[in-house]
C-alpha atoms as a PDB file:
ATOM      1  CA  UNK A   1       0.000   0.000   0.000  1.00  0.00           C
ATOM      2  CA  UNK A   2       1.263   3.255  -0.724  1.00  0.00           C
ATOM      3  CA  UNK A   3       1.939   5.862   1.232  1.00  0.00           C
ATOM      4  CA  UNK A   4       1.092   9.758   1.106  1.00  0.00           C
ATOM      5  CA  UNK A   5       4.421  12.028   1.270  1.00  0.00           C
ATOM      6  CA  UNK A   6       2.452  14.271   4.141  1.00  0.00           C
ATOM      7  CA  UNK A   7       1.467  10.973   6.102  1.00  0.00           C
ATOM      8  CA  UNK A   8       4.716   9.840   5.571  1.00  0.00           C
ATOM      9  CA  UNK A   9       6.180  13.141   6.564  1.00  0.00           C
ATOM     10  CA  UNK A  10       4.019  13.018  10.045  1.00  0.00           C
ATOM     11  CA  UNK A  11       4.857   9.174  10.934  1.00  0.00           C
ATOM     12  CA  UNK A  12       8.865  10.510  10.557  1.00  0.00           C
ATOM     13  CA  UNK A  13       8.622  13.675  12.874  1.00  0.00           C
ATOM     14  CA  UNK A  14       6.411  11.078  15.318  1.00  0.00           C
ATOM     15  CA  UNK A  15       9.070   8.772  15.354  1.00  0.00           C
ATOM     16  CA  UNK A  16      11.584  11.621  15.780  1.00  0.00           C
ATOM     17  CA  UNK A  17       9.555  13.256  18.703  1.00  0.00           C
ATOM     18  CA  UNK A  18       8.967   9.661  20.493  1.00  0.00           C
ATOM     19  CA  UNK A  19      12.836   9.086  20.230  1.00  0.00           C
ATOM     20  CA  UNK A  20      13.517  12.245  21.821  1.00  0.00           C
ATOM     21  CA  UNK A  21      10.196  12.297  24.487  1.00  0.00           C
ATOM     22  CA  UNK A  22      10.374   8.727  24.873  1.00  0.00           C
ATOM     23  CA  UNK A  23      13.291   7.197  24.215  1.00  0.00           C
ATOM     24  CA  UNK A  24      13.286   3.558  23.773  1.00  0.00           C
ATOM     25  CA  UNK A  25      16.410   1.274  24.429  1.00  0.00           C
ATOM     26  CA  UNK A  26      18.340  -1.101  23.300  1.00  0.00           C
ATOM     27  CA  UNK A  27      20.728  -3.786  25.609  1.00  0.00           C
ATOM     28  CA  UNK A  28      22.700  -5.702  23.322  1.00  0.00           C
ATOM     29  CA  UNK A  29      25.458  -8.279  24.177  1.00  0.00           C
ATOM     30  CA  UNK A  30      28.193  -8.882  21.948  1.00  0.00           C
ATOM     31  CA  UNK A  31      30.091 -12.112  22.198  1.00  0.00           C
ATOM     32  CA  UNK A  32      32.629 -13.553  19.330  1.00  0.00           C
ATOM     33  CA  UNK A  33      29.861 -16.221  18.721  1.00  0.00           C
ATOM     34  CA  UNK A  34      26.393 -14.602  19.786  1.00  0.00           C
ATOM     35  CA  UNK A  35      24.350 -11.938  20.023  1.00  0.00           C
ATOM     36  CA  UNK A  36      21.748 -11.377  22.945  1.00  0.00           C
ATOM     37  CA  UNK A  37      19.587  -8.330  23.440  1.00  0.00           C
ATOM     38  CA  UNK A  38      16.417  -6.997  24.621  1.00  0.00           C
ATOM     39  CA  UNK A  39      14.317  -3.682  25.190  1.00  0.00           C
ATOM     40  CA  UNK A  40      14.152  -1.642  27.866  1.00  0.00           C
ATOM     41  CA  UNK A  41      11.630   1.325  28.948  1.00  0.00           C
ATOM     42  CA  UNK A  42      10.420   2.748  31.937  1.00  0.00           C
ATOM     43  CA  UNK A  43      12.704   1.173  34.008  1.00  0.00           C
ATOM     44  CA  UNK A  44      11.893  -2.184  33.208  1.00  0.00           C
ATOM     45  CA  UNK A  45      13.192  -4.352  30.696  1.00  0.00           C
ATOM     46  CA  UNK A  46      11.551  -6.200  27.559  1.00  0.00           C
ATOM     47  CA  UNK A  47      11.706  -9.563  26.684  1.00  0.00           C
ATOM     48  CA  UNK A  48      15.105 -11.390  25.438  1.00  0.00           C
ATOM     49  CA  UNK A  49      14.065 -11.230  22.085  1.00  0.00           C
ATOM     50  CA  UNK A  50      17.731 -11.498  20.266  1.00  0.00           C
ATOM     51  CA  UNK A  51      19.686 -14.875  20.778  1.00  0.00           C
ATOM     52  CA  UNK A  52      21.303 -15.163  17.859  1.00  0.00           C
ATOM     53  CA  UNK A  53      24.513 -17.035  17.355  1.00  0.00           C
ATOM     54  CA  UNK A  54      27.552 -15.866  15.052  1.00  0.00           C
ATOM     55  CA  UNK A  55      29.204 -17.634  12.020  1.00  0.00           C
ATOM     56  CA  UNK A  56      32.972 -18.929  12.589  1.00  0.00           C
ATOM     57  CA  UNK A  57      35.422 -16.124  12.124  1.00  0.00           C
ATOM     58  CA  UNK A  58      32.499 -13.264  12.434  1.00  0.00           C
ATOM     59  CA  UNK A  59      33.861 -11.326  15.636  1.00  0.00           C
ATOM     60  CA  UNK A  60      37.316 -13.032  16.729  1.00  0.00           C
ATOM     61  CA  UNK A  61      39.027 -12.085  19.848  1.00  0.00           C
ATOM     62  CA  UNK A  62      36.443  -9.561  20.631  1.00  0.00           C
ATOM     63  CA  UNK A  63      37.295  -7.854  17.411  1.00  0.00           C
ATOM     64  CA  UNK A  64      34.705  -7.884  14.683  1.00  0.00           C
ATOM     65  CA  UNK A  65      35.878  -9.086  11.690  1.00  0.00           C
ATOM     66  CA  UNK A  66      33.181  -8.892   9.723  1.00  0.00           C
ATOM     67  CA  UNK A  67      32.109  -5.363  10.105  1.00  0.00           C
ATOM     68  CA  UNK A  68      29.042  -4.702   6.992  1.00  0.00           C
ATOM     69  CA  UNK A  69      27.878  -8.632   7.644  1.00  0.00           C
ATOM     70  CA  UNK A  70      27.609  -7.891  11.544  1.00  0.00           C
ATOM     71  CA  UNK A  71      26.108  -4.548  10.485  1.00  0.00           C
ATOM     72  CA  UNK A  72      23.616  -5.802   8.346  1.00  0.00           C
ATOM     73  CA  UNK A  73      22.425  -8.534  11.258  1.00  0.00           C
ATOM     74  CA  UNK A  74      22.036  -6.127  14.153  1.00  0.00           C
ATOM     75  CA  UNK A  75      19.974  -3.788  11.810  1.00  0.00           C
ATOM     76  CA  UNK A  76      17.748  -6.333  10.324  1.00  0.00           C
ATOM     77  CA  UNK A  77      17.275  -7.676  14.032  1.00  0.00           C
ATOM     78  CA  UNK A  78      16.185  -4.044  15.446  1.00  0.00           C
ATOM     79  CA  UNK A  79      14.158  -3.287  12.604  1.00  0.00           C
ATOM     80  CA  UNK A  80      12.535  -7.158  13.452  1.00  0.00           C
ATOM     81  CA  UNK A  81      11.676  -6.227  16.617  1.00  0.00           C
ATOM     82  CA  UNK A  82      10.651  -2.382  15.931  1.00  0.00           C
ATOM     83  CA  UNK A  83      13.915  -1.141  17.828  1.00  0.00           C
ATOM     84  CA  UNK A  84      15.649   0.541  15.070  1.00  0.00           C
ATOM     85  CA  UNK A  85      15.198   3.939  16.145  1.00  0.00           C
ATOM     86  CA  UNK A  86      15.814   2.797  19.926  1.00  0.00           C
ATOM     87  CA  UNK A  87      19.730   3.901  21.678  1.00  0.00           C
ATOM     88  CA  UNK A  88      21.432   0.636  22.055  1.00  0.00           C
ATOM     89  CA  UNK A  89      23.699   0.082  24.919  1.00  0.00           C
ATOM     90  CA  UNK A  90      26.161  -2.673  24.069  1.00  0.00           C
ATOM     91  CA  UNK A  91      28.368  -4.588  25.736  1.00  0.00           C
ATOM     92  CA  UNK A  92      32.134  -4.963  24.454  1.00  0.00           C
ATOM     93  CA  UNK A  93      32.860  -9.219  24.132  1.00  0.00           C
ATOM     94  CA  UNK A  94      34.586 -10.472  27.096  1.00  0.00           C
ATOM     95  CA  UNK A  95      38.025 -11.091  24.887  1.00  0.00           C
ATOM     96  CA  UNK A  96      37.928  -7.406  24.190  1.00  0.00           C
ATOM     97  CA  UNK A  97      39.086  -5.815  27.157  1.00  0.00           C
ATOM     98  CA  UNK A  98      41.379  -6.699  29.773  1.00  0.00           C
ATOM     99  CA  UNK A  99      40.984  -5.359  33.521  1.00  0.00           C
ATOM    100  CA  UNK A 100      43.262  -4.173  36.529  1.00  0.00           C
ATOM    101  CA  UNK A 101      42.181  -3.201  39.426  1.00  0.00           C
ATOM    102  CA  UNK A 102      43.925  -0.351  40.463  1.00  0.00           C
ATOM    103  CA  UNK A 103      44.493   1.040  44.548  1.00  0.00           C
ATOM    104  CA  UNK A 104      45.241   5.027  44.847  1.00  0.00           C
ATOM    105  CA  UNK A 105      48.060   5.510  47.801  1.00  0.00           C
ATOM    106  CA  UNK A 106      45.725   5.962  51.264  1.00  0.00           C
ATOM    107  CA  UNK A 107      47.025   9.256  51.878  1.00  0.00           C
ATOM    108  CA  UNK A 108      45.783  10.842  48.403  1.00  0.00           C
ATOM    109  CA  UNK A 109      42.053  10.893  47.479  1.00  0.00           C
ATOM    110  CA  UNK A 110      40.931   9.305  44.301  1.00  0.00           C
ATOM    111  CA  UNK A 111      40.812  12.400  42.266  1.00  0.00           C
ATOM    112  CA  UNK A 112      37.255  13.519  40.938  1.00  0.00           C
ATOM    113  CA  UNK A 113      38.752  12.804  37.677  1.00  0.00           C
ATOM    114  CA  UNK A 114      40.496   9.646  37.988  1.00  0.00           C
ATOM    115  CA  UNK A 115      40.789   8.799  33.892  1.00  0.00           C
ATOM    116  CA  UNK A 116      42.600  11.802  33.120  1.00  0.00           C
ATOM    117  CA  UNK A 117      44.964  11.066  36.224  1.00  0.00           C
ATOM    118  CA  UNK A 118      45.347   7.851  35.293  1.00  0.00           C
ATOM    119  CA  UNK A 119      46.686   8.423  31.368  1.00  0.00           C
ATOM    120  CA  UNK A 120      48.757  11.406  32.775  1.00  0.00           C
ATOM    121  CA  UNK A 121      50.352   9.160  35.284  1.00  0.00           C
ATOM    122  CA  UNK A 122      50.799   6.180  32.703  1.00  0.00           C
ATOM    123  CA  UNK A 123      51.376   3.514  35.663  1.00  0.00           C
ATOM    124  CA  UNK A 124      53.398   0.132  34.151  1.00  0.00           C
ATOM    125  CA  UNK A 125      50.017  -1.774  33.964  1.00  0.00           C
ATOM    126  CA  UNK A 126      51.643  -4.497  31.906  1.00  0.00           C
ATOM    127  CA  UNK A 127      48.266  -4.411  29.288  1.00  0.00           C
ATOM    128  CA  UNK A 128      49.769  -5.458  25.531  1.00  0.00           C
ATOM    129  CA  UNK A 129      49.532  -2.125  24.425  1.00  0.00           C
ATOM    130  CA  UNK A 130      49.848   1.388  25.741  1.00  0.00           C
ATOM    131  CA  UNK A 131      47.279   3.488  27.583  1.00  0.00           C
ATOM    132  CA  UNK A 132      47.503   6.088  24.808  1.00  0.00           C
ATOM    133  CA  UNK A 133      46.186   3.667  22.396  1.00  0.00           C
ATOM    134  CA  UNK A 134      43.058   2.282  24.505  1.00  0.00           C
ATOM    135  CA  UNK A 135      39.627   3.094  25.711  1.00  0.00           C
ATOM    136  CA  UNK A 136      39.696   3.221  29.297  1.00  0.00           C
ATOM    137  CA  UNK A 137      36.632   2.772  31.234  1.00  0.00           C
ATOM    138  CA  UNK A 138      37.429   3.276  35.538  1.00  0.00           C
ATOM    139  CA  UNK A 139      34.625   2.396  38.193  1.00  0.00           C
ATOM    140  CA  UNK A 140      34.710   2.844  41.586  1.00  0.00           C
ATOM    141  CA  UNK A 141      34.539  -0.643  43.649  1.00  0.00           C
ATOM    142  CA  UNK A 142      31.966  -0.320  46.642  1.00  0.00           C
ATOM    143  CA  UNK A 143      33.309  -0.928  50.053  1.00  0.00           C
ATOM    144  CA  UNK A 144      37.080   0.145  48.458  1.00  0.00           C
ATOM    145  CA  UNK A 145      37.154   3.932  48.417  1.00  0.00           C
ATOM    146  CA  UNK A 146      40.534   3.823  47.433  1.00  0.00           C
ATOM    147  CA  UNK A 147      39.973   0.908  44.961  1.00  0.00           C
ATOM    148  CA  UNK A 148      39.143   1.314  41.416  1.00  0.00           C
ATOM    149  CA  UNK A 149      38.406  -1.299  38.502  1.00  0.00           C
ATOM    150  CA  UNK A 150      39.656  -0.092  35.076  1.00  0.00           C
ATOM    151  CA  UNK A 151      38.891  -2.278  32.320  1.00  0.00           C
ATOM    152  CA  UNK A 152      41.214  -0.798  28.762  1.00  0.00           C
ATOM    153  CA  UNK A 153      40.249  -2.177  25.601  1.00  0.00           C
ATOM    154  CA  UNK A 154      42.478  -1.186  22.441  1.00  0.00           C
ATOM    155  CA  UNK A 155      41.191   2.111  20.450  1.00  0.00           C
ATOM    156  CA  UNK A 156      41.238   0.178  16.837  1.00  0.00           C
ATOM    157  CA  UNK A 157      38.793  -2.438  18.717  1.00  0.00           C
ATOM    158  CA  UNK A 158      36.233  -0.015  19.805  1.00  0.00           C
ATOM    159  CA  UNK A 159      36.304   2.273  16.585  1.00  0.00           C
ATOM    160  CA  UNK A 160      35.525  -0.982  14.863  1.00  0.00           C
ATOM    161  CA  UNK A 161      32.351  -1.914  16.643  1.00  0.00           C
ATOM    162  CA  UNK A 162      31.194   1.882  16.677  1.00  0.00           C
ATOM    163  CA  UNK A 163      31.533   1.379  12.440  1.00  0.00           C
ATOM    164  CA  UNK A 164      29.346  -1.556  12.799  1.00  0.00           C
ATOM    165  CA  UNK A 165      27.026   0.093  14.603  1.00  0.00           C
ATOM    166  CA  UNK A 166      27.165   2.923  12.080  1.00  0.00           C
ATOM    167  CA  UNK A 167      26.338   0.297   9.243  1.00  0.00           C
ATOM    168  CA  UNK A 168      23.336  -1.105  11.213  1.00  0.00           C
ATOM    169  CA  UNK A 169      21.833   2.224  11.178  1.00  0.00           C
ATOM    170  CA  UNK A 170      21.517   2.371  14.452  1.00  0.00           C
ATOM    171  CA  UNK A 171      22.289   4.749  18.117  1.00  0.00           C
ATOM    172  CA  UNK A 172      24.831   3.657  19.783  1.00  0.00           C
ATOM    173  CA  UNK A 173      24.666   5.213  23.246  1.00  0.00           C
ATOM    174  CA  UNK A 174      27.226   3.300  24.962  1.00  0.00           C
ATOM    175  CA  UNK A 175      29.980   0.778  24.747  1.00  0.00           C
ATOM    176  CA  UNK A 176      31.064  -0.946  27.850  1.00  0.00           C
ATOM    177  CA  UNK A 177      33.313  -3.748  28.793  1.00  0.00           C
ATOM    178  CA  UNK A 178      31.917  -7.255  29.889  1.00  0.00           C
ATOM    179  CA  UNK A 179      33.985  -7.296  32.930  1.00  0.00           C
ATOM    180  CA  UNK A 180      32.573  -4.136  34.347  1.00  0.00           C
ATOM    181  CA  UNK A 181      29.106  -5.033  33.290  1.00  0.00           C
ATOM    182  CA  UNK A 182      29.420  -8.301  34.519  1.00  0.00           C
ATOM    183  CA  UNK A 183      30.357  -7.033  37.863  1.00  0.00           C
ATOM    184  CA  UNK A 184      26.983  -4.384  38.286  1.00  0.00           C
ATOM    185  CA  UNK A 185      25.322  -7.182  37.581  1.00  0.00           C
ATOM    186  CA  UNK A 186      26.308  -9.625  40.400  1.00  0.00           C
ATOM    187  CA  UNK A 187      26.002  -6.675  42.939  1.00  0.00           C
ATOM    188  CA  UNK A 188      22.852  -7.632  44.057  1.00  0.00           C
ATOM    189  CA  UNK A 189      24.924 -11.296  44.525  1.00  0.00           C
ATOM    190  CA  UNK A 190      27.518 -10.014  46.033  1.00  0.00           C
ATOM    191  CA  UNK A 191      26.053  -7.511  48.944  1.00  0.00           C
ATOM    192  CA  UNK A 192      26.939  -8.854  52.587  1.00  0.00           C
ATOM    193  CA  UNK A 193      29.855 -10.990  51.778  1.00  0.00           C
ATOM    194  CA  UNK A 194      33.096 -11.108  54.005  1.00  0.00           C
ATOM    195  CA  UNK A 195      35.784  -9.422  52.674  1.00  0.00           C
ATOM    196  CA  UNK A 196      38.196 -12.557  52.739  1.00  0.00           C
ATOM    197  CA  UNK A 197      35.384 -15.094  51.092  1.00  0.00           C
ATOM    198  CA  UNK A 198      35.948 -16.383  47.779  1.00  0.00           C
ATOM    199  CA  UNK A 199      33.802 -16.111  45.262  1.00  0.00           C
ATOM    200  CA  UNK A 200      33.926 -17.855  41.330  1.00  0.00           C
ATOM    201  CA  UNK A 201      31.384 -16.866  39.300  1.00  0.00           C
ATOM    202  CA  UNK A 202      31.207 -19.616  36.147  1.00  0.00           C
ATOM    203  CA  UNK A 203      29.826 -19.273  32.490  1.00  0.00           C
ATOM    204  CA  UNK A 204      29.362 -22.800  30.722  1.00  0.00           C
ATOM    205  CA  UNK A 205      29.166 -22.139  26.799  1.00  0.00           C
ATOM    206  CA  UNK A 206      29.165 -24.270  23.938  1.00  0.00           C
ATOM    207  CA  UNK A 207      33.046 -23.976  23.211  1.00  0.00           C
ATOM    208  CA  UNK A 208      34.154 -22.508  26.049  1.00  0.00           C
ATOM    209  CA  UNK A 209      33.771 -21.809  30.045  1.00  0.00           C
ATOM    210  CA  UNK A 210      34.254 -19.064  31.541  1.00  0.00           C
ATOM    211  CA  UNK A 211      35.937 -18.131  35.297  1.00  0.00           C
ATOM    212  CA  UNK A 212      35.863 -14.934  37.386  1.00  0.00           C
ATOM    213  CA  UNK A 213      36.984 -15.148  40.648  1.00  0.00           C
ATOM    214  CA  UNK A 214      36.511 -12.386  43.571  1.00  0.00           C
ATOM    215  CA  UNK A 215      37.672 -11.935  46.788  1.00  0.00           C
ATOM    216  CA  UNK A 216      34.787 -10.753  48.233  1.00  0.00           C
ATOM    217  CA  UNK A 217      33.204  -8.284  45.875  1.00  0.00           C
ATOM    218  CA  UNK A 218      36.943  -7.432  44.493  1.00  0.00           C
ATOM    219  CA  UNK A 219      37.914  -9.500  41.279  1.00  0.00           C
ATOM    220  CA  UNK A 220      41.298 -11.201  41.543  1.00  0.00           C
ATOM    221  CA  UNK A 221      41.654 -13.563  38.558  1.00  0.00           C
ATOM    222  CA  UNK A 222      39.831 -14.688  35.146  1.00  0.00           C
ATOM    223  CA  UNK A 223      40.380 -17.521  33.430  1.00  0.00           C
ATOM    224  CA  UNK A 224      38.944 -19.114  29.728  1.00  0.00           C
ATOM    225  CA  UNK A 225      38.142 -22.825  31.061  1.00  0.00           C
ATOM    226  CA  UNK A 226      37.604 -25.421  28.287  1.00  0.00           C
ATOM    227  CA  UNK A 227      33.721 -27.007  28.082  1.00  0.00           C
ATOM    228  CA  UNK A 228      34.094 -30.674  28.020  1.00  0.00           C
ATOM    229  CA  UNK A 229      33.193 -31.353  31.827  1.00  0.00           C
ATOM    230  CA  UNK A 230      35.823 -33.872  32.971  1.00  0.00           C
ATOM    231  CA  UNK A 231      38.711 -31.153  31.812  1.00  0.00           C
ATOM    232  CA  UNK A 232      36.641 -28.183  32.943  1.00  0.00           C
ATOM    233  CA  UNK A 233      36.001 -29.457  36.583  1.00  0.00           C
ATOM    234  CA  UNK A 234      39.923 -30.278  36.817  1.00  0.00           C
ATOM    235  CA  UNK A 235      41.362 -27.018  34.981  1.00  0.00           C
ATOM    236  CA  UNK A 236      38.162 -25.032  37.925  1.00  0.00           C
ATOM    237  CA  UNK A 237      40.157 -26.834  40.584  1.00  0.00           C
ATOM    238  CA  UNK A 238      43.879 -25.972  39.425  1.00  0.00           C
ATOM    239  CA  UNK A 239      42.488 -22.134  39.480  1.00  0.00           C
ATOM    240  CA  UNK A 240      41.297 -22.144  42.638  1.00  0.00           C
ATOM    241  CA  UNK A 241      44.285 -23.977  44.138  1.00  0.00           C
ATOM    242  CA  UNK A 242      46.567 -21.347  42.296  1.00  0.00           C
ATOM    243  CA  UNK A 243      44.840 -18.518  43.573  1.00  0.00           C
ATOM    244  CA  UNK A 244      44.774 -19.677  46.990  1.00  0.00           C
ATOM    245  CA  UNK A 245      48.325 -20.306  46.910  1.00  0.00           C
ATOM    246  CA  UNK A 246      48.707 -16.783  46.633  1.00  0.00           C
ATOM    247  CA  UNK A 247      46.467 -15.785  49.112  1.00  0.00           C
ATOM    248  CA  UNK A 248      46.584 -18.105  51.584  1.00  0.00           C
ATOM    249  CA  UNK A 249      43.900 -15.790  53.921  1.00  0.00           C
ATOM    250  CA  UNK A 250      40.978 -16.040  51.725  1.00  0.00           C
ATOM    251  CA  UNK A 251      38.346 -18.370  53.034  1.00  0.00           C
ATOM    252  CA  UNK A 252      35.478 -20.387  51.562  1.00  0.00           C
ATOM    253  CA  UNK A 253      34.330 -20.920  48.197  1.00  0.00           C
ATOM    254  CA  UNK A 254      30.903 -19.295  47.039  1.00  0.00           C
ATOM    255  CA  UNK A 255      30.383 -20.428  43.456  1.00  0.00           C
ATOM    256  CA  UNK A 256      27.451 -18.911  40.927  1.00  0.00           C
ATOM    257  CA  UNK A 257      26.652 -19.737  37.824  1.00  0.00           C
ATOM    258  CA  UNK A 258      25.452 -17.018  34.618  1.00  0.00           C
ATOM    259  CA  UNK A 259      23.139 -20.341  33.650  1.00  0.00           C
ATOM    260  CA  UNK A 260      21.716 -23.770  34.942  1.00  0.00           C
ATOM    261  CA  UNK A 261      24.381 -26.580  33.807  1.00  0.00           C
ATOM    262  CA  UNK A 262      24.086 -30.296  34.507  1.00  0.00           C
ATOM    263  CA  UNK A 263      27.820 -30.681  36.336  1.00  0.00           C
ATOM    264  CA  UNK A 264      27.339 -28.087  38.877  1.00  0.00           C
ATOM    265  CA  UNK A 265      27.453 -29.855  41.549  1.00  0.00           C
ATOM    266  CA  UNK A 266      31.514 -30.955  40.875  1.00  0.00           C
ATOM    267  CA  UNK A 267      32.578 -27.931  41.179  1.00  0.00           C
ATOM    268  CA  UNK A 268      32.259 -27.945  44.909  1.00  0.00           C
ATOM    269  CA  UNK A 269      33.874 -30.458  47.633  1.00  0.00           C
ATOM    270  CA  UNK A 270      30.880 -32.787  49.294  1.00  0.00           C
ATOM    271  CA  UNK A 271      29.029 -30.931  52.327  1.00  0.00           C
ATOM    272  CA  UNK A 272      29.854 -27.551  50.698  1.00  0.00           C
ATOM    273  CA  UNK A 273      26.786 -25.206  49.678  1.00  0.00           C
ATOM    274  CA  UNK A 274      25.628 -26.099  46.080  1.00  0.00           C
ATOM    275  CA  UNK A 275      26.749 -23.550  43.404  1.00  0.00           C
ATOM    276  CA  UNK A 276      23.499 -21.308  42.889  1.00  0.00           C
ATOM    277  CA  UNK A 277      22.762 -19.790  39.645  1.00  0.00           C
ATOM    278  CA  UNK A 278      22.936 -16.013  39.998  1.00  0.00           C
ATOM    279  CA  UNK A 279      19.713 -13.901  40.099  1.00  0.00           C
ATOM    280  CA  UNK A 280      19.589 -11.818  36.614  1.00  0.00           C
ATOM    281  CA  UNK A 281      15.544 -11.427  37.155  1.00  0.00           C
ATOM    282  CA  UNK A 282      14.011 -10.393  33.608  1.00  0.00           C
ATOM    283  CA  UNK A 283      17.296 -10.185  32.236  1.00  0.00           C
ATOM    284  CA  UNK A 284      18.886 -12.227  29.209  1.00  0.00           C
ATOM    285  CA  UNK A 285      22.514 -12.330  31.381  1.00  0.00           C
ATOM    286  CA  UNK A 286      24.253 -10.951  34.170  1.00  0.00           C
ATOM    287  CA  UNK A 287      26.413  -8.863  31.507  1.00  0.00           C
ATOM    288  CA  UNK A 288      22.813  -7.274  30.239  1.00  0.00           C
ATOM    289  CA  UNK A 289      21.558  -6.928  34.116  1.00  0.00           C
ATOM    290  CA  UNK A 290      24.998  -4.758  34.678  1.00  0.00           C
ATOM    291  CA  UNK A 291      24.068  -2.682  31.366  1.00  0.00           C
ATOM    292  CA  UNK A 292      20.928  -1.504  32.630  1.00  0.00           C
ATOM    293  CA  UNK A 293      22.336  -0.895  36.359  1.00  0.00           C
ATOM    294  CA  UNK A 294      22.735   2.624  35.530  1.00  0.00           C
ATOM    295  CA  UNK A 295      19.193   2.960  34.011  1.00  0.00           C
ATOM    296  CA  UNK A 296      17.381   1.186  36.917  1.00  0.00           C
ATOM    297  CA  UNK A 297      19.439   3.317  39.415  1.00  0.00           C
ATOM    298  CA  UNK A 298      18.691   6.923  37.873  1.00  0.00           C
END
């Protein structure tokens, strides 16, 4: 059916005024072989309705490799689900960033500004490039005033997502790293925990497992585990007996996982408290309950 130009003209400066009024938005996660996304308004969000997985060789290493294909996807999945005009926050791929957590000296305050101290300081963080050629992204860690978690993924990385994004005809609003996301989103997880408990937080995939372990609510170590359950039980309890060799004082072993999986129950010693999966509510992931932390909190 055809359209008049002046109805046509009206249903353009609607959509223009509802994105501006009434802006809808978009949580997507990027991962080298998925995509995962859902709506969110009024404080609430939509259903998951993108779980889509990725050819071989798409997105490797966090880095998308093909950039008009992956373009081409993401818009034809927004315009699916009416979303094209929404703001799409997006999560970077775990593989894209890597993380340090950083603690200022106790007798100086963590400036108000602490990115632009940071890149004029240019601490040895041993990262495989230099700060002046990465995104940085620095959050404070609750309890830690003098703790921060900066998560730096390389500048060619990020300008090469924000081009796919540009191809899908899309907003991009924001680009964040997993880790950091990943972390807002186990808050809720996380709140009363001692200090000196350890925590692993486990992602079972297709191909590949994934490890985060905290010391209380402070991460300490990740770790890509392989899936096959016999070697990714064993190569789980070489991490933790590494990392407790070098911190002899932590205590216990809390264990969530991002989703049910059959062999939970290995990861823990006999009598120990079963590994729970962690709360994400309405949410597609942890990574995509972290996202919309911000939102929910404003």
């Amino acid at each position: 059916m055809e359209v008049s130009p002046f109805l046509n003209d009206l249903q353009l400066r609607w959509r223009s005024w509802k994105a501006v009024f009434a802006p809808q938005l978009v949580l997507l996660e990027l991962q080298d072989d998925c995509l995962k996304g859902q709506s969110h308004s009024a404080r609430r969000p939509g259903p998951v309705t993108i779980d889509t997985p990725l050819p071989p060789e798409t997105c490797v290493a966090g880095m998308p490799l093909e950039q008009e294909a992956l373009g081409d996807l993401i818009g034809d999945l927004l315009a699916r689900d009416n979303l094209i005009d929404g703001y799409v926050l997006a999560s970077l791929p775990p593989e894209a960033s890597q993380w340090r957590v950083l603690e200022w000296p106790s007798a100086d305050p963590v400036p108000q500004d602490p990115l632009a101290a940071l890149r004029k300081l240019d601490p040895p963080l041993n990262l495989p490039y230099s700060l002046s050629d990465a995104c940085l992204d620095v959050q404070p860690l609750p309890r830690h005033p003098n703790q921060l978690l900066l998560a730096a993924t390389p500048r060619t990385l990020v300008e090469a997502w924000e081009k796919v994004f540009d191809l899908a005809g899309v907003h991009l609003d924001r680009l964040a790293p997993a880790q950091t996301c990943l972390l807002a989103g186990l808050a809720p997880e996380l709140t009363g925990l001692g200090e000196s408990e350890l925590v692993a937080v486990v992602a079972p995939g297709e191909e590949i497992c994934r490890l985060f372990l905290l010391r209380g609510d402070v991460p300490v170590f990740e770790k890509t585990l392989p899936a096959e359950p016999e070697q990714m039980v064993a190569e789980f309890d070489r991490c933790v007996a590494f990392y407790r060799r070098q911190d002899p004082s932590c205590s216990g072993l809390k264990v969530f996982l991002s989703r049910p999986w059959d062999h939970a129950e290995r990861l823990v010693p006999p009598g120990s408290p079963s590994p729970a999966e962690a709360f994400c509510g309405d949410y597609g992931s942890l990574v995509l309950q972290g996202l919309a932390s911000a939102l929910v909190a404003a």
